[in-house]
Protein backbone atom coordinates (compact mmCIF):
# COMPACT_ATOMS: atom_id res chain seq x y z
CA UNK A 1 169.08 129.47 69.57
CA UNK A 2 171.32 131.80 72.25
CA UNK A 3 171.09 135.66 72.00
CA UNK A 4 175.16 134.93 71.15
CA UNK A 5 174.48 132.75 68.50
CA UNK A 6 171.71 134.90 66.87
CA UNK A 7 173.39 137.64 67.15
CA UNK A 8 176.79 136.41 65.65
CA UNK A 9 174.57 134.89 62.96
CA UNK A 10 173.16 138.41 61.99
CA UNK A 11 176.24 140.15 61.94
CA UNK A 12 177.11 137.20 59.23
CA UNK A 13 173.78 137.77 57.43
CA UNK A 14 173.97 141.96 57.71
CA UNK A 15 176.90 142.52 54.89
CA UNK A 16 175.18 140.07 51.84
CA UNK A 17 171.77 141.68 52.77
CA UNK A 18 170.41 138.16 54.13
CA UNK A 19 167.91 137.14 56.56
CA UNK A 20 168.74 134.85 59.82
CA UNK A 21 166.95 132.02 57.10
CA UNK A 22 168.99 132.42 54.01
CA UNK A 23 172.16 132.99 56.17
CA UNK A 24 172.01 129.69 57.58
CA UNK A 25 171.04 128.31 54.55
CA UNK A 26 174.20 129.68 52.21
CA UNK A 27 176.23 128.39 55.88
CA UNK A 28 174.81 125.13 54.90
CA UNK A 29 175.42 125.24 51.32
CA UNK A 30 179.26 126.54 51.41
CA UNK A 31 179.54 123.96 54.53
CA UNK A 32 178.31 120.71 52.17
CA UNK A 33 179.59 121.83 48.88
CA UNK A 34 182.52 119.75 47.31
CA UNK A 35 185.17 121.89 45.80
CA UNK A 36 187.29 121.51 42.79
CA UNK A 37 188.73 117.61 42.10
CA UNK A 38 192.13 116.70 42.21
CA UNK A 39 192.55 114.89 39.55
CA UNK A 40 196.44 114.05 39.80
CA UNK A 41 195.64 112.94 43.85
CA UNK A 42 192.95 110.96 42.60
CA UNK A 43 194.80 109.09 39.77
CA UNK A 44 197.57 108.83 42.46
CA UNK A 45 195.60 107.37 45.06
CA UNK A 46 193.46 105.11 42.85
CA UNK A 47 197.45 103.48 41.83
CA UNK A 48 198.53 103.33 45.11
CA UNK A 49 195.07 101.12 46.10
CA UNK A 50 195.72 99.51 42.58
CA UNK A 51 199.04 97.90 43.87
CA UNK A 52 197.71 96.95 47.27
CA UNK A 53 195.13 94.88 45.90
CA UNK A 54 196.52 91.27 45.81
CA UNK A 55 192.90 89.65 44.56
CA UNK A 56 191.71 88.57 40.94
CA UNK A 57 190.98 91.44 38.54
CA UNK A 58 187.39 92.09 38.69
CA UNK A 59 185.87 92.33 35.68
CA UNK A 60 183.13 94.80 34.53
CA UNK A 61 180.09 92.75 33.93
CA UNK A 62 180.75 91.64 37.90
CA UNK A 63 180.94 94.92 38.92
CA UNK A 64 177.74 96.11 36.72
CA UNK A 65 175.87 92.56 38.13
CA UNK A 66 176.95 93.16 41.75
CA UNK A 67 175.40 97.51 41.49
CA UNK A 68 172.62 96.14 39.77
CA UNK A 69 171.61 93.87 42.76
CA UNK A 70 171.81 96.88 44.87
CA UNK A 71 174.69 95.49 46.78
CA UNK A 72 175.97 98.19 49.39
CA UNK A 73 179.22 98.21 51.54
CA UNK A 74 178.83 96.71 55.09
CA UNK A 75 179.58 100.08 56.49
CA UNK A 76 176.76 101.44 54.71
CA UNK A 77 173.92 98.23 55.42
CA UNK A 78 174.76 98.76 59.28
CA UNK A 79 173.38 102.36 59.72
CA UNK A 80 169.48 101.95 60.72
CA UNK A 81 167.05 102.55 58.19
CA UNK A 82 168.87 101.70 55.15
CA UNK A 83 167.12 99.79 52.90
CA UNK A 84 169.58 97.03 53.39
CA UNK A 85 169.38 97.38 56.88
CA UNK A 86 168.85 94.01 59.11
CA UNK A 87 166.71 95.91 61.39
CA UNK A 88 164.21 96.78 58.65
């Protein structure tokens, strides 16, 4: 790590009474948490992807059958080393 960055990190760390360590790990924390839900954006959204869809209603023992089979997006079996990866 740069003087710079060590330094600026310390200067972070000096007013909670951290160490370089638990600085960069309550950076990490507040970086990866997940605030508050929106529930109205959510509902809003999930009606607005509701109207788009043009298929057949799914229906919940397909949905339960297709998780239980461990079924994954195609996104998701692409990255390497997922279980459902083809290069595995």
């Amino acid at each position: 790590m740069s003087l710079l960055r060590t330094a600026r990190l310390q200067m972070a760390a000096d007013p909670h009474l951290r160490s370089l360590d638990s600085e960069i790990i309550a950076g990490l924390e507040l970086g990866l948490s997940v605030g508050p839900a929106n529930v109205e954006e959510s509902l809003r959204r999930a009606r607005e992807l509701r109207e788009r869809y043009s298929g057949r209603p799914v229906e919940l023992n397909e949905i339960e059958a297709a998780t239980g089979r461990g079924q994954t997006s195609p996104r998701r079996q692409s990255l390497p080393g997922s279980p459902n990866s083809p290069t595995r």
